[in-house]
C-alpha atoms as a PDB file:
ATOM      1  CA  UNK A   1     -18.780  11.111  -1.460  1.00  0.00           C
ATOM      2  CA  UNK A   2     -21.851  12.477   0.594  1.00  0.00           C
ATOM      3  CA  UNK A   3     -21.765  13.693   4.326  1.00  0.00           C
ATOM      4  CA  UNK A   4     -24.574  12.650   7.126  1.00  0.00           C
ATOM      5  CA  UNK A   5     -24.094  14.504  10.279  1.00  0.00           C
ATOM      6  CA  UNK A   6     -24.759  12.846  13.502  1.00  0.00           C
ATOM      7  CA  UNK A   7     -25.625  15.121  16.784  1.00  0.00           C
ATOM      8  CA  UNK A   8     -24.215  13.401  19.390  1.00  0.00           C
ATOM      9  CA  UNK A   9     -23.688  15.467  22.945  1.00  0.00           C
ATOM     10  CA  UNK A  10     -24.293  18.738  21.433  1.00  0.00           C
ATOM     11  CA  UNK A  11     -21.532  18.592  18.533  1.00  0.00           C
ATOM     12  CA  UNK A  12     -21.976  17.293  15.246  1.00  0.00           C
ATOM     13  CA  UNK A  13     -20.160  14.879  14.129  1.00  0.00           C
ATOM     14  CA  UNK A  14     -19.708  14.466  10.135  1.00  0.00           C
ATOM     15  CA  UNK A  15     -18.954  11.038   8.429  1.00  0.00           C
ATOM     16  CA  UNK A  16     -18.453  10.679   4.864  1.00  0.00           C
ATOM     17  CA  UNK A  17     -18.627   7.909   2.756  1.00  0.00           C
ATOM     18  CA  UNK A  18     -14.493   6.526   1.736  1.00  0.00           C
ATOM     19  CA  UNK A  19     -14.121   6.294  -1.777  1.00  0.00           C
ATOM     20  CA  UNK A  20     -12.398   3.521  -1.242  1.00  0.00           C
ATOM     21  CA  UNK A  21      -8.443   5.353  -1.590  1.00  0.00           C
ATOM     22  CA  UNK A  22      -7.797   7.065   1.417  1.00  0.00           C
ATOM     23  CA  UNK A  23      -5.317   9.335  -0.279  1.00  0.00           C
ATOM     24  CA  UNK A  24      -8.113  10.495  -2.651  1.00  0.00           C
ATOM     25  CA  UNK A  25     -10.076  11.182   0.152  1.00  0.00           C
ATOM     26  CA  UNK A  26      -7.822  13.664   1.803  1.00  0.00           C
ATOM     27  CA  UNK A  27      -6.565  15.091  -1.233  1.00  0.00           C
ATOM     28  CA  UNK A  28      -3.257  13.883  -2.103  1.00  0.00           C
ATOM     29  CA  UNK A  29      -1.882  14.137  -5.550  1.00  0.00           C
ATOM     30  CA  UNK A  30      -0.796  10.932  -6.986  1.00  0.00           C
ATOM     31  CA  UNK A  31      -3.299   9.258  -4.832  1.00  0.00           C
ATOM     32  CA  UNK A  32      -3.524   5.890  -7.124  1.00  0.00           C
ATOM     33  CA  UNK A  33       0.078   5.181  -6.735  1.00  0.00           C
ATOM     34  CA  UNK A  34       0.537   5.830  -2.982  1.00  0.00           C
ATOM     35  CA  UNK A  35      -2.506   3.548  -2.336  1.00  0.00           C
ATOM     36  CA  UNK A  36      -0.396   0.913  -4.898  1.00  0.00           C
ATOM     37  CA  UNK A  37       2.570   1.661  -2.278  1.00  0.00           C
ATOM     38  CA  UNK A  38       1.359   1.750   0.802  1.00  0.00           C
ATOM     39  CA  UNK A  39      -0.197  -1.922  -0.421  1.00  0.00           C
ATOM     40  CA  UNK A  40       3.328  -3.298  -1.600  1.00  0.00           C
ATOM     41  CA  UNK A  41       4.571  -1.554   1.591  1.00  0.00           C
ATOM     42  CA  UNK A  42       2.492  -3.949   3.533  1.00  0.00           C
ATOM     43  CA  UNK A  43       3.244  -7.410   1.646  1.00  0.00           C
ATOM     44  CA  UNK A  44       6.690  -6.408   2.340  1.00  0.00           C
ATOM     45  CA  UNK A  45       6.207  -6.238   6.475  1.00  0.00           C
ATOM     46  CA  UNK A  46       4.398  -8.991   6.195  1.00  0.00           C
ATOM     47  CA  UNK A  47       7.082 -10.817   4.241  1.00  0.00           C
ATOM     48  CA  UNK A  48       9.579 -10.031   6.905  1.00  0.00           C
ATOM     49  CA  UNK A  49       7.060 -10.741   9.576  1.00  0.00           C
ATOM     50  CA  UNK A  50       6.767 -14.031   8.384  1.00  0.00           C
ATOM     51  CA  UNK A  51      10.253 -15.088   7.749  1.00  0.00           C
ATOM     52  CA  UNK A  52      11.053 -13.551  11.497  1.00  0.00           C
ATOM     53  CA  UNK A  53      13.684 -11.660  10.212  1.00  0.00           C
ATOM     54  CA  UNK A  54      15.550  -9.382  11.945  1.00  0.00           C
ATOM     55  CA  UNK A  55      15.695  -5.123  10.723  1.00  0.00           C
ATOM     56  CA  UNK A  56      19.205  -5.925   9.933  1.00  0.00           C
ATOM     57  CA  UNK A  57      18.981  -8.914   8.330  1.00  0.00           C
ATOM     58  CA  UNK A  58      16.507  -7.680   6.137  1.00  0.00           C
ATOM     59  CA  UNK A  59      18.464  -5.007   4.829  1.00  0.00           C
ATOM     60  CA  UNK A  60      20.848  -7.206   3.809  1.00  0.00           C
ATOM     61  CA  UNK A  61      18.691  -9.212   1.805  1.00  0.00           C
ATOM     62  CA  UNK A  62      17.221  -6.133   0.537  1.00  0.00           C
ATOM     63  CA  UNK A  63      20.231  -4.046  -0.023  1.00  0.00           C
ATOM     64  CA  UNK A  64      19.486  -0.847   2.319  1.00  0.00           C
ATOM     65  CA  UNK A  65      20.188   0.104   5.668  1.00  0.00           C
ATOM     66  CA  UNK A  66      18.383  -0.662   8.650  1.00  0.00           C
ATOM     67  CA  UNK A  67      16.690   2.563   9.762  1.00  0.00           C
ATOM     68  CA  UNK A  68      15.223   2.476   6.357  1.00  0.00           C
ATOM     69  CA  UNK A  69      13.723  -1.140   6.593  1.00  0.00           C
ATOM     70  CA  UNK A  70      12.535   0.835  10.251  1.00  0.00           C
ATOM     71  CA  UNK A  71      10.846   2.933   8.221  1.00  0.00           C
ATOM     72  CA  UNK A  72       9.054   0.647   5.683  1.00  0.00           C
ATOM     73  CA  UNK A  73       8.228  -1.325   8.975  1.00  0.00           C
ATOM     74  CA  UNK A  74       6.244   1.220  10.112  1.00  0.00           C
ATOM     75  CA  UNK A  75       4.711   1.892   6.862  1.00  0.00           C
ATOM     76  CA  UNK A  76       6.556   4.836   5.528  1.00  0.00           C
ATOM     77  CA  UNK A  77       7.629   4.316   1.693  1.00  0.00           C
ATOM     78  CA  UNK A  78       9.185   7.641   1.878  1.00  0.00           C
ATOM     79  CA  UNK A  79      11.373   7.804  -1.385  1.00  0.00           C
ATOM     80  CA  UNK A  80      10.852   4.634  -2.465  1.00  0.00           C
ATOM     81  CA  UNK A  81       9.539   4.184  -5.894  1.00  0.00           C
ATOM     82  CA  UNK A  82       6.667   1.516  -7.033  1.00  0.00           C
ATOM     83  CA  UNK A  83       9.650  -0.103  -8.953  1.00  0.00           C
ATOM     84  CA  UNK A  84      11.849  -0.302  -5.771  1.00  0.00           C
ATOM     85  CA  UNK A  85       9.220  -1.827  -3.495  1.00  0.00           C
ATOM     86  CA  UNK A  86       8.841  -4.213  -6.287  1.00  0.00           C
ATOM     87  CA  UNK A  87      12.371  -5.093  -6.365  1.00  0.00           C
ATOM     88  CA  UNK A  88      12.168  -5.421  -2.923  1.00  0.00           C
ATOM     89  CA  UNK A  89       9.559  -8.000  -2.494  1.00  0.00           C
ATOM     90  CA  UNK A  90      11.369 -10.075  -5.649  1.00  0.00           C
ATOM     91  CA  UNK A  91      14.546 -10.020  -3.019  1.00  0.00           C
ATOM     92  CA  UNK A  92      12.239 -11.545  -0.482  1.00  0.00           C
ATOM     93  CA  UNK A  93      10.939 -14.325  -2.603  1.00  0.00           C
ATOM     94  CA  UNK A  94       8.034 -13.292  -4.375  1.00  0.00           C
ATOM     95  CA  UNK A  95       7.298 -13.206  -7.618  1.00  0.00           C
ATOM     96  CA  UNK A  96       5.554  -9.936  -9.453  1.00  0.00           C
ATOM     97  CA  UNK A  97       3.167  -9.972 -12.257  1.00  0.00           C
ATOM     98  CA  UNK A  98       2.049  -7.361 -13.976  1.00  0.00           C
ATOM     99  CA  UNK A  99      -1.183  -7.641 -16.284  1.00  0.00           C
ATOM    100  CA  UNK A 100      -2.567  -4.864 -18.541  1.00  0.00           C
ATOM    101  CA  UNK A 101      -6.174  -5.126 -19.453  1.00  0.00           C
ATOM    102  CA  UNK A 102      -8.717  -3.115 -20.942  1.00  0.00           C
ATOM    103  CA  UNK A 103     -10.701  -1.068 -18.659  1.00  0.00           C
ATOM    104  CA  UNK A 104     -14.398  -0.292 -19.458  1.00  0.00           C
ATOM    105  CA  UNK A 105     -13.763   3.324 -18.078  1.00  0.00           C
ATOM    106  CA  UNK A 106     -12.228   6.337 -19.414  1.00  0.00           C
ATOM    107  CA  UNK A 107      -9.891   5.806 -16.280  1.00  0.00           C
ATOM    108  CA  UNK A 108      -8.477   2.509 -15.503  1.00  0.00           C
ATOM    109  CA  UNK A 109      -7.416   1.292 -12.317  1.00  0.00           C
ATOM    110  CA  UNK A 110      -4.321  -0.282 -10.673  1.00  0.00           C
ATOM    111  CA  UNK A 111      -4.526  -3.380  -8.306  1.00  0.00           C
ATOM    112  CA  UNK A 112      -2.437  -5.618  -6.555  1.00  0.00           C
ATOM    113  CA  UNK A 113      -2.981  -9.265  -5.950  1.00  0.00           C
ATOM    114  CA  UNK A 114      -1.811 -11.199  -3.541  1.00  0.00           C
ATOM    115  CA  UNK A 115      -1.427 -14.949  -4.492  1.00  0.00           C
ATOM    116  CA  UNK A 116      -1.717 -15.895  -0.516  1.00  0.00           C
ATOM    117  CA  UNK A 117      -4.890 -14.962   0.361  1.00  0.00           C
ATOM    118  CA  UNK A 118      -6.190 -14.933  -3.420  1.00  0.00           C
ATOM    119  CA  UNK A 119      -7.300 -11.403  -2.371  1.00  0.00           C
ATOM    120  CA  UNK A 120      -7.786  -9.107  -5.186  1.00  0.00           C
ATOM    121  CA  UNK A 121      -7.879  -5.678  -4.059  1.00  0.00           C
ATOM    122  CA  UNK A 122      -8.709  -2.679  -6.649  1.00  0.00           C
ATOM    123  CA  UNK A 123      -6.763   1.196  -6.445  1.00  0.00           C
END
């Protein structure tokens, strides 16, 4: 990442380029699999978004109690592990694939696709 300060009304203002994994950027360990959650995280509100389900009902469907769907609503994973969210989309009707492919790097990469939008996106 490289900086470019800006002056604007005598302060400087510093952008820097996103990596493209805001969790890298400020540091967090693990950074690769909160990305992966915070993206599962999402296909879950939208999920329950789009059946117009109620906090309640969907803890019922997915097995937990409502101030914790409140939470994932609001984008907080907390405890939850990759596996978890997982299940919890499969409880909502979705189906999950998993695909393990050669990378070209030393490093691969994880992604999630989502079949709706035929969006790929890369962690």
């Amino acid at each position: 990442m490289t900086g470019k300060s800006l002056r604007k009304n005598k302060s400087t203002l510093r952008i820097t380029a996103s990596s493209g994994n805001v969790f890298a950027d400020l540091g967090f360990p693990n950074a690769d699999q909160e990305l992966l959650k915070a993206r599962l995280t999402l296909q879950i509100y939208r999920s329950i978004k789009g059946r117009k389900l109620t906090q309640a009902q969907a803890g019922e469907i997915l097995g937990i109690k409502q101030p914790h769907v409140s939470n994932l609503m609001r984008g907080q994973s907390g405890a939850f592990s990759v596996e978890r969210l997982m299940d919890f989309l499969t409880a909502l009707g979705h189906d999950i694939d998993i695909a393990v492919t050669p990378s070209r790097k030393e490093h691969g990469k994880m992604s999630v696709s989502v079949a709706e939008t035929m969006k790929r996106t890369a962690i």
